[in-house]
C-alpha atoms as a PDB file:
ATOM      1  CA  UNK A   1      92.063 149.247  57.083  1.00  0.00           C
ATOM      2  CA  UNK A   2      94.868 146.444  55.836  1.00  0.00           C
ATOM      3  CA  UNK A   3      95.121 146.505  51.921  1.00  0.00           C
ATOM      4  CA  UNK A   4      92.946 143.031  50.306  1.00  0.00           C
ATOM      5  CA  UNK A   5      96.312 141.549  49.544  1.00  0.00           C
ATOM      6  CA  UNK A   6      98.091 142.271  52.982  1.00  0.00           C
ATOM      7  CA  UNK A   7      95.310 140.184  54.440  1.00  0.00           C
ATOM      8  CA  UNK A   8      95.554 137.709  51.761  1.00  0.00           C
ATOM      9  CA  UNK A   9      98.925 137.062  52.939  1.00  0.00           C
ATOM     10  CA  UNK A  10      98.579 137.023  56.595  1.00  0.00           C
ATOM     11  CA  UNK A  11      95.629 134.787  55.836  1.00  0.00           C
ATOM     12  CA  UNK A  12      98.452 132.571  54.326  1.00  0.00           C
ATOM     13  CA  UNK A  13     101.113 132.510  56.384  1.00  0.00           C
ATOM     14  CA  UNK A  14      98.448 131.884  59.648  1.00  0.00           C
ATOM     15  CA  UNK A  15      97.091 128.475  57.947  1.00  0.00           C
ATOM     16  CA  UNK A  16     100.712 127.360  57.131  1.00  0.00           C
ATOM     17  CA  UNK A  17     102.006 128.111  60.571  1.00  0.00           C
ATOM     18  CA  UNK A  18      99.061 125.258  60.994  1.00  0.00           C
ATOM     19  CA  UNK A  19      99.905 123.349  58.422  1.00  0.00           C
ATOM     20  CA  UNK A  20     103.014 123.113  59.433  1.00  0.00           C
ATOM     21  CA  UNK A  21     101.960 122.647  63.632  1.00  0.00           C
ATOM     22  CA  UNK A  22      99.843 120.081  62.650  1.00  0.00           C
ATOM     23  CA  UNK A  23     102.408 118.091  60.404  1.00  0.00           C
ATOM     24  CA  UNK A  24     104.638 118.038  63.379  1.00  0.00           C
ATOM     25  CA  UNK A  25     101.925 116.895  66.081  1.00  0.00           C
ATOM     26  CA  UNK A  26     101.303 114.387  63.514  1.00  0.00           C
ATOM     27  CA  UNK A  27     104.539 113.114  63.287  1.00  0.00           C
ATOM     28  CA  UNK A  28     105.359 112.855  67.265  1.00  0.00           C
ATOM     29  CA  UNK A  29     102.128 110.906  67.174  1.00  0.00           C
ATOM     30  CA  UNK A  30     103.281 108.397  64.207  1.00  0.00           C
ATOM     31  CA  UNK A  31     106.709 108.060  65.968  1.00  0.00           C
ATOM     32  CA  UNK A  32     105.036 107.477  69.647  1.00  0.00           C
ATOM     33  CA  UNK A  33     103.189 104.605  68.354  1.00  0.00           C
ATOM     34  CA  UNK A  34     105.433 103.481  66.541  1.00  0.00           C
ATOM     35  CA  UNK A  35     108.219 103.238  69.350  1.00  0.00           C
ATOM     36  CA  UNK A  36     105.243 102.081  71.659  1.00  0.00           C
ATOM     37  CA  UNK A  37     104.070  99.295  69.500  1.00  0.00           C
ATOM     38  CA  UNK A  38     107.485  97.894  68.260  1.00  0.00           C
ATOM     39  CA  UNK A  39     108.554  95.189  71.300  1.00  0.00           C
ATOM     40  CA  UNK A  40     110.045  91.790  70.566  1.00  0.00           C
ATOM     41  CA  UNK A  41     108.126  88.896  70.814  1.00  0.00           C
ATOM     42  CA  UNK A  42     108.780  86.278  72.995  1.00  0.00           C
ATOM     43  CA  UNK A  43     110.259  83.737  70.371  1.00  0.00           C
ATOM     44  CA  UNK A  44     112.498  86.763  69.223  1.00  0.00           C
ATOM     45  CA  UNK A  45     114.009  86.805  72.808  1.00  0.00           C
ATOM     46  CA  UNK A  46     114.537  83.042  73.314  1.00  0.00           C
ATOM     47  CA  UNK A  47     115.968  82.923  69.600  1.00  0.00           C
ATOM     48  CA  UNK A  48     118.214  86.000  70.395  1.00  0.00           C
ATOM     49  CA  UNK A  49     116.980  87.890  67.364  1.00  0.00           C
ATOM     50  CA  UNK A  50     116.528  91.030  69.114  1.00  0.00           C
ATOM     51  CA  UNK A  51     118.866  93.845  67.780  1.00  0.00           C
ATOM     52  CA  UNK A  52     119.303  96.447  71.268  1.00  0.00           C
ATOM     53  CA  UNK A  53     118.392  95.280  74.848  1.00  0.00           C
ATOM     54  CA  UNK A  54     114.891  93.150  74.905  1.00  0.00           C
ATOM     55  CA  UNK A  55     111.876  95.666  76.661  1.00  0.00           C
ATOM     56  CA  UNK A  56     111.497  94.662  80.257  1.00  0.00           C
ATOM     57  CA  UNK A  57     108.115  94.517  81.953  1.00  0.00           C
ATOM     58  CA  UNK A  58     108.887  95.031  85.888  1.00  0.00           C
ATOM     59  CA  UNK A  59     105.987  96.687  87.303  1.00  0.00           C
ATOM     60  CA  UNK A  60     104.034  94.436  89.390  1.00  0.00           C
ATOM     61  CA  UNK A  61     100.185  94.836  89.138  1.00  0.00           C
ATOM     62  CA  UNK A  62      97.741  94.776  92.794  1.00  0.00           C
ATOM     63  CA  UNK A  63      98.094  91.840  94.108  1.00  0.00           C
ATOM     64  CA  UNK A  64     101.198  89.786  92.207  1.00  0.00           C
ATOM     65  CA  UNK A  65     104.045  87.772  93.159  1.00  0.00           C
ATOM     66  CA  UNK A  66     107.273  88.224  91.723  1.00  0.00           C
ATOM     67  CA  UNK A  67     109.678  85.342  91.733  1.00  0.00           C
ATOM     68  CA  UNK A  68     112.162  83.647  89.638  1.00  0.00           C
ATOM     69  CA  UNK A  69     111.478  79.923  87.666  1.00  0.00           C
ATOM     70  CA  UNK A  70     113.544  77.457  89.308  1.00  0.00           C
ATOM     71  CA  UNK A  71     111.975  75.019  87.434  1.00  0.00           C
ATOM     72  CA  UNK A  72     109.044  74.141  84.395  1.00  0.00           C
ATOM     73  CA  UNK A  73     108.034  70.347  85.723  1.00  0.00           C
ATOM     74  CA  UNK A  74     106.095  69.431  82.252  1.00  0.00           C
ATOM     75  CA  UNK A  75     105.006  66.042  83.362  1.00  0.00           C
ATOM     76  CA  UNK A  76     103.605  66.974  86.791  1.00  0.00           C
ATOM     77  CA  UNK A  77     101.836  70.049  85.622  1.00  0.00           C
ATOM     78  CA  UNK A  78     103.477  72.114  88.341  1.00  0.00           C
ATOM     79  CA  UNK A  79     105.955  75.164  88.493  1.00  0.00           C
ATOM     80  CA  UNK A  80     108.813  75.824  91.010  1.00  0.00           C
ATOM     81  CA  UNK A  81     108.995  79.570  91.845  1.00  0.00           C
ATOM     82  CA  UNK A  82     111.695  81.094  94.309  1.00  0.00           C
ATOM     83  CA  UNK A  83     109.540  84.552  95.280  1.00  0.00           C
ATOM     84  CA  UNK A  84     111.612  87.767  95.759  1.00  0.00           C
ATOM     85  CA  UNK A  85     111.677  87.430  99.645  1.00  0.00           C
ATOM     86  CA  UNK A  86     113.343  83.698  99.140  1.00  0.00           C
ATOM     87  CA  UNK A  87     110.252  81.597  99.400  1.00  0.00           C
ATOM     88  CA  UNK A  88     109.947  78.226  97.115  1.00  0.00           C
ATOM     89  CA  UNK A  89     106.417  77.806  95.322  1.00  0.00           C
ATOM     90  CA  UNK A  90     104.775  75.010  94.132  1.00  0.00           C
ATOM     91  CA  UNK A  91     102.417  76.572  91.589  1.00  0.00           C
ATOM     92  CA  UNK A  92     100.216  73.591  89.664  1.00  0.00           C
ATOM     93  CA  UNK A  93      99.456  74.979  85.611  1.00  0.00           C
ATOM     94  CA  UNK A  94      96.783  73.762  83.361  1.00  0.00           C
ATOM     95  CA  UNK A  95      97.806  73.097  79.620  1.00  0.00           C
ATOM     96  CA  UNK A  96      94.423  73.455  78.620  1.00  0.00           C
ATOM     97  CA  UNK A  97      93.428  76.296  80.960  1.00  0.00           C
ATOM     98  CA  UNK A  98      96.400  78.392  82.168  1.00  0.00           C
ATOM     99  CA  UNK A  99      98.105  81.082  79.943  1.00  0.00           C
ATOM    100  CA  UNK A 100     101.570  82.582  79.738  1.00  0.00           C
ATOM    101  CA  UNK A 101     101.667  87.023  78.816  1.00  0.00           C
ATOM    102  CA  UNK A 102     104.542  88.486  77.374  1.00  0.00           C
ATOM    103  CA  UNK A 103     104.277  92.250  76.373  1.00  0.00           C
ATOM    104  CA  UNK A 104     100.102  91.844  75.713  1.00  0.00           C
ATOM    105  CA  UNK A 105     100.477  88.472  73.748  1.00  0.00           C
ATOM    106  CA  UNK A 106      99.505  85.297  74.620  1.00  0.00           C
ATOM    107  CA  UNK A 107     101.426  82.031  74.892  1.00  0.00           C
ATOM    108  CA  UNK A 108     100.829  78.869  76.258  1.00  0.00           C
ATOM    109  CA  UNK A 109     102.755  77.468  79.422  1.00  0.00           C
ATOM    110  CA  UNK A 110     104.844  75.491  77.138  1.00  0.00           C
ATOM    111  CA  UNK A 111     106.803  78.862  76.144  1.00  0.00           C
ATOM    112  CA  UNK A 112     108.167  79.197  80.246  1.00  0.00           C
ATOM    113  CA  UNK A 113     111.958  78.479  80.663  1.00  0.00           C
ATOM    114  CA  UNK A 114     113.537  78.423  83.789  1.00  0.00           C
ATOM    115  CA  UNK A 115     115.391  81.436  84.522  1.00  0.00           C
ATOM    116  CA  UNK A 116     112.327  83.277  83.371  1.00  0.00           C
ATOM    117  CA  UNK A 117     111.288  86.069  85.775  1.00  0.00           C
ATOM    118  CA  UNK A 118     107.441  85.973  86.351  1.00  0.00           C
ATOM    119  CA  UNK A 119     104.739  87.650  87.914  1.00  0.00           C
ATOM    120  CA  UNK A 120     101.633  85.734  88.938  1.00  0.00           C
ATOM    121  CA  UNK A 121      98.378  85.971  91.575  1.00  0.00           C
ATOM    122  CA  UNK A 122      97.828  83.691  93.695  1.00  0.00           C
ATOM    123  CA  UNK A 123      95.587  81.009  93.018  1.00  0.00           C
ATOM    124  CA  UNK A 124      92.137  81.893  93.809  1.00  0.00           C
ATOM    125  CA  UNK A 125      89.792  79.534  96.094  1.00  0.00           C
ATOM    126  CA  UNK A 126      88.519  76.614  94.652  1.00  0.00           C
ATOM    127  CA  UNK A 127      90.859  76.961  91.487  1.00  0.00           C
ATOM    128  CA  UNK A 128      94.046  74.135  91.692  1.00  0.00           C
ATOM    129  CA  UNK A 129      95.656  75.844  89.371  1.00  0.00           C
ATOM    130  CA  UNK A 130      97.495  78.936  87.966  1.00  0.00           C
ATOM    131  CA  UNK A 131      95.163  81.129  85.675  1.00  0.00           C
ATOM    132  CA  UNK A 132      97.822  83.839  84.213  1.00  0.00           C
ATOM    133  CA  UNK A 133     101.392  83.702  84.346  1.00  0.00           C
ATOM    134  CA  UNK A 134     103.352  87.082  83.044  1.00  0.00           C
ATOM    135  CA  UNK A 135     106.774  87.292  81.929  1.00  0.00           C
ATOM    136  CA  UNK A 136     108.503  90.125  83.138  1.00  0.00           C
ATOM    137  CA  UNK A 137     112.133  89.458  81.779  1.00  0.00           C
ATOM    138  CA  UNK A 138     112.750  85.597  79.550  1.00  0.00           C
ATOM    139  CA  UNK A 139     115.479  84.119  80.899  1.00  0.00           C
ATOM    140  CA  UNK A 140     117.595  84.551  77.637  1.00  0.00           C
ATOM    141  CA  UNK A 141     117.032  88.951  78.112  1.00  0.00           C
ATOM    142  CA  UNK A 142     118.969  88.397  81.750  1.00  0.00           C
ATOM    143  CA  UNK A 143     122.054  86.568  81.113  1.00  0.00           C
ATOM    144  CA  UNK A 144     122.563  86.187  77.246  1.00  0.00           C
ATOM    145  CA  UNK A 145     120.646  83.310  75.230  1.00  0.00           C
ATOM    146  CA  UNK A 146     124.189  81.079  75.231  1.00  0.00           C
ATOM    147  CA  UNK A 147     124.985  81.438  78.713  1.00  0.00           C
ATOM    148  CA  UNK A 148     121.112  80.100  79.381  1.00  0.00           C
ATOM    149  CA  UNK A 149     120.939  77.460  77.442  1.00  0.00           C
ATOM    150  CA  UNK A 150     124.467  75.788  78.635  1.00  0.00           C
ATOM    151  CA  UNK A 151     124.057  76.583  82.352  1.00  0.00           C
ATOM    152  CA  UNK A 152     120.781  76.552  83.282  1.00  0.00           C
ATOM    153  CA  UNK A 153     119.857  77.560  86.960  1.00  0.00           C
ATOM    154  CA  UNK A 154     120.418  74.409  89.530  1.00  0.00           C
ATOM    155  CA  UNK A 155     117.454  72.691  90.447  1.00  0.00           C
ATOM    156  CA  UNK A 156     115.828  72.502  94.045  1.00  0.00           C
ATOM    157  CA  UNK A 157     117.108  69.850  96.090  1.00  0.00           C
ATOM    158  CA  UNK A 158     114.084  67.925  97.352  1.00  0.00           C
ATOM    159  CA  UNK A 159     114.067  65.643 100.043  1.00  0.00           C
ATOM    160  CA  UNK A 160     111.507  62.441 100.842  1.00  0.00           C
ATOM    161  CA  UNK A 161     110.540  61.585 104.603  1.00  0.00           C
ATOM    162  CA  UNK A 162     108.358  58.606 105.562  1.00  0.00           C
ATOM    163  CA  UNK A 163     106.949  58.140 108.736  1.00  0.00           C
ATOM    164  CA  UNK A 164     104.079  57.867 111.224  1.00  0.00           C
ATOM    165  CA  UNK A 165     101.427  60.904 111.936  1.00  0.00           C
ATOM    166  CA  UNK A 166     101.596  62.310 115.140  1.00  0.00           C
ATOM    167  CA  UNK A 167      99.337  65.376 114.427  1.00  0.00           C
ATOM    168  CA  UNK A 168      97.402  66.862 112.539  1.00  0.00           C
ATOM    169  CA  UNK A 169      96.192  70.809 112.698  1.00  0.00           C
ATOM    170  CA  UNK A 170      93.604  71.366 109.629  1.00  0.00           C
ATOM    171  CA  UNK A 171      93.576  74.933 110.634  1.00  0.00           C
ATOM    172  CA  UNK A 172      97.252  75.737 110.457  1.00  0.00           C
ATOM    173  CA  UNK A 173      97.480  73.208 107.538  1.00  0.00           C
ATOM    174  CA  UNK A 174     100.634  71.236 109.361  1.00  0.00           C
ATOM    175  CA  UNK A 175     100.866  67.993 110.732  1.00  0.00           C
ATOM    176  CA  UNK A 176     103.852  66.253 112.256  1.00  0.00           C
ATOM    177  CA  UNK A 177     105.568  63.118 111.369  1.00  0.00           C
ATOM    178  CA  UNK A 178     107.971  61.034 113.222  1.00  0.00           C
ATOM    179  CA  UNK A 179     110.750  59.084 110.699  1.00  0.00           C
ATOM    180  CA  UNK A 180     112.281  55.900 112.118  1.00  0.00           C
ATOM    181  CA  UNK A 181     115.206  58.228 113.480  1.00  0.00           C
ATOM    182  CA  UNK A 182     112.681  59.771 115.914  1.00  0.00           C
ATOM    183  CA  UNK A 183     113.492  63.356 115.037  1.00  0.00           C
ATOM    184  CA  UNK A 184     109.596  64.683 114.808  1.00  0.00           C
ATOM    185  CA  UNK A 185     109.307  67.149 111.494  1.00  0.00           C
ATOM    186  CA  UNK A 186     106.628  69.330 111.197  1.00  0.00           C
ATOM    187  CA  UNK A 187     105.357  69.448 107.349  1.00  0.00           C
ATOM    188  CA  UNK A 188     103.341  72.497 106.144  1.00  0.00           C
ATOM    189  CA  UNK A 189     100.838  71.461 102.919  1.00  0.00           C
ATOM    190  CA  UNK A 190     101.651  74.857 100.948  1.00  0.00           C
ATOM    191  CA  UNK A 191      98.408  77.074 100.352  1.00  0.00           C
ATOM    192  CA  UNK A 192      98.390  75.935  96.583  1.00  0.00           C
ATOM    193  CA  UNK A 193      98.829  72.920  96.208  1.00  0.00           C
ATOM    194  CA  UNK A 194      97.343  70.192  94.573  1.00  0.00           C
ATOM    195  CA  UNK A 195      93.903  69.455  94.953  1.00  0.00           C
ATOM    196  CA  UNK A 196      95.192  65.921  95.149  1.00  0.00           C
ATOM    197  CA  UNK A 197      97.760  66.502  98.361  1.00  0.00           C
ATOM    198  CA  UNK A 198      94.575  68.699  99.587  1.00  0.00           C
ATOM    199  CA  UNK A 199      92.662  65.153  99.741  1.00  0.00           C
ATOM    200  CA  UNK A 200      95.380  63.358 101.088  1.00  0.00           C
ATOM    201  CA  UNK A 201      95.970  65.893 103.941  1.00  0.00           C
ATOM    202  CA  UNK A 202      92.129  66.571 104.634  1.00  0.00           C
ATOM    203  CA  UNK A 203      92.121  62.478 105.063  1.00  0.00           C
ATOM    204  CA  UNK A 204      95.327  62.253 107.666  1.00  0.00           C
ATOM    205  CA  UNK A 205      94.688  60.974 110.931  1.00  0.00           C
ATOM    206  CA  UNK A 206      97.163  59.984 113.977  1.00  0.00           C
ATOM    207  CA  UNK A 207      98.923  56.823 113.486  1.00  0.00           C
ATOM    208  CA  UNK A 208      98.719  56.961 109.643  1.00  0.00           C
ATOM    209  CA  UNK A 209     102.278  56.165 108.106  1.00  0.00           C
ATOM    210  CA  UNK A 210     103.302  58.286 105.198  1.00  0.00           C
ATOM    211  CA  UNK A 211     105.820  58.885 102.522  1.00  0.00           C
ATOM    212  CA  UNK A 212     106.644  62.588 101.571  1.00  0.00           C
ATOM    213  CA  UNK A 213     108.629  64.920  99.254  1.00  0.00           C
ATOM    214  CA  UNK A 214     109.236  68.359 100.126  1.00  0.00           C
ATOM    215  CA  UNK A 215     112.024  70.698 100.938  1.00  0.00           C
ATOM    216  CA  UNK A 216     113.739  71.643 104.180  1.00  0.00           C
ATOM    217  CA  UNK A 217     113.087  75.272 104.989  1.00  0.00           C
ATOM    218  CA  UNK A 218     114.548  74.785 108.197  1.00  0.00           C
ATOM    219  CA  UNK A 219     116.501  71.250 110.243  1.00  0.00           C
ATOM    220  CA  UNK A 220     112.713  70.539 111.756  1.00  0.00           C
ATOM    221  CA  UNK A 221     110.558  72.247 108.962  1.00  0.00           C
ATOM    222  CA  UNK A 222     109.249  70.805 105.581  1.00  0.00           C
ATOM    223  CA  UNK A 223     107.727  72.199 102.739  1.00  0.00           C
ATOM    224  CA  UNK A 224     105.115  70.409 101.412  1.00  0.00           C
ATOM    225  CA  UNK A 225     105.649  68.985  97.686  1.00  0.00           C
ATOM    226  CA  UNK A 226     103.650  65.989  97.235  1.00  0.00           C
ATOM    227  CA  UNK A 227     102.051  62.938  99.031  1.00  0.00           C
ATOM    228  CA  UNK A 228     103.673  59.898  97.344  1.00  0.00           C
ATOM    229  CA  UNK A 229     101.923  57.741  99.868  1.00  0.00           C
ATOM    230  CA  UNK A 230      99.586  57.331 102.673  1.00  0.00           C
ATOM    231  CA  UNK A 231      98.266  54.109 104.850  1.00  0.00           C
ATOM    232  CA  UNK A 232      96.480  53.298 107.765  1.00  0.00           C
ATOM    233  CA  UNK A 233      98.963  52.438 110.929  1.00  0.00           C
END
């Protein structure tokens, strides 16, 4: 049988072994939140007050798009997005409606640059508009705040055809328009865009004469930007 006092100290030198066990546990906990919790806002990163690289946010959720901002049109309500596997987006925004997430927080669209690498879902049917809008990497974080601000990237080159209807497929969401050259272009209406353009396509018959902006995707193809006008032949 151990002597009272032997016990005593074993007693001792078990609960500060704990102590001690739990200190540390306690400490890798206080230091994993606070690494996890400490990422720079987004006003940090556009400011360039961030002291070591800026925390990136690449992993794509089910179901997003990645693509870079070509371009933040304010007054139109509408962003252009090239997507990873080259395609241009019209994507239309809400002020009131549509939010911007950077690293959990909230912004409002107003806060997107172009440069700024995104990842978005698809608009959902019967929505016009863009719900959510995440920032993966701010536009300052991938070249250097200076270098963004004096060269920012080139805008895309639109193009405007006017011209007379030839047809219309509602299904395929394409119609065809002849220009005054005569080379026929086929136009594709992009799957979000504007609820307005929607109208003006659902409304296109043969013979109608119209007036177009979109971008060449090929010498015969057009992308669909907006419907500047539309008449009866």
């Amino acid at each position: 049988m151990k002597p009272l006092k032997s016990c005593w100290r074993w007693h001792a030198r078990s609960l500060s072994s704990i102590a001690l066990i739990a200190g540390l546990f306690a400490l890798a906990s206080c230091v994993a939140i606070e690494t996890e919790t400490v990422r720079p806002t987004l006003d940090e990163v556009r400011m360039g007050n961030v002291r070591g690289p800026a925390i990136e946010d690449t992993a794509l959720r089910p179901g997003e798009i990645a693509a870079d901002i070509t371009e933040v049109n304010r007054s139109r309500q509408e962003l252009y997005l090239v997507t990873d596997n080259g395609q241009r987006q019209v994507v239309p925004f809400d002020y009131k409606i549509s939010r911007v997430i950077y690293h959990g927080r909230e912004y409002n669209v107003d806060h997107l640059e172009a440069g700024d690498r995104v990842a978005y879902l698809p608009t959902s049917r019967g929505r016009s508009f863009i719900d959510v809008i995440r920032i993966q990497e701010p536009v300052q974080a991938r070249s250097g705040a200076r270098f963004a601000r004096s060269n920012p990237p080139p805008q895309p080159r639109t193009d405007i055809v006017e011209g007379t209807v030839d047809r219309v497929d509602a299904n395929l969401g394409v119609f065809d328009v002849t220009p005054r050259t005569g080379r026929r272009v086929t136009v594709s209406v992009p799957y979000n865009a504007r609820q307005s353009d929607v109208e003006s396509f659902r409304r296109l018959r043969r013979g109608d004469v119209v007036r177009i902006e979109g971008e060449f995707v090929s010498s015969e193809n057009l992308q669909l930007l907006a419907f500047l006008s539309s008449r009866d032949r």
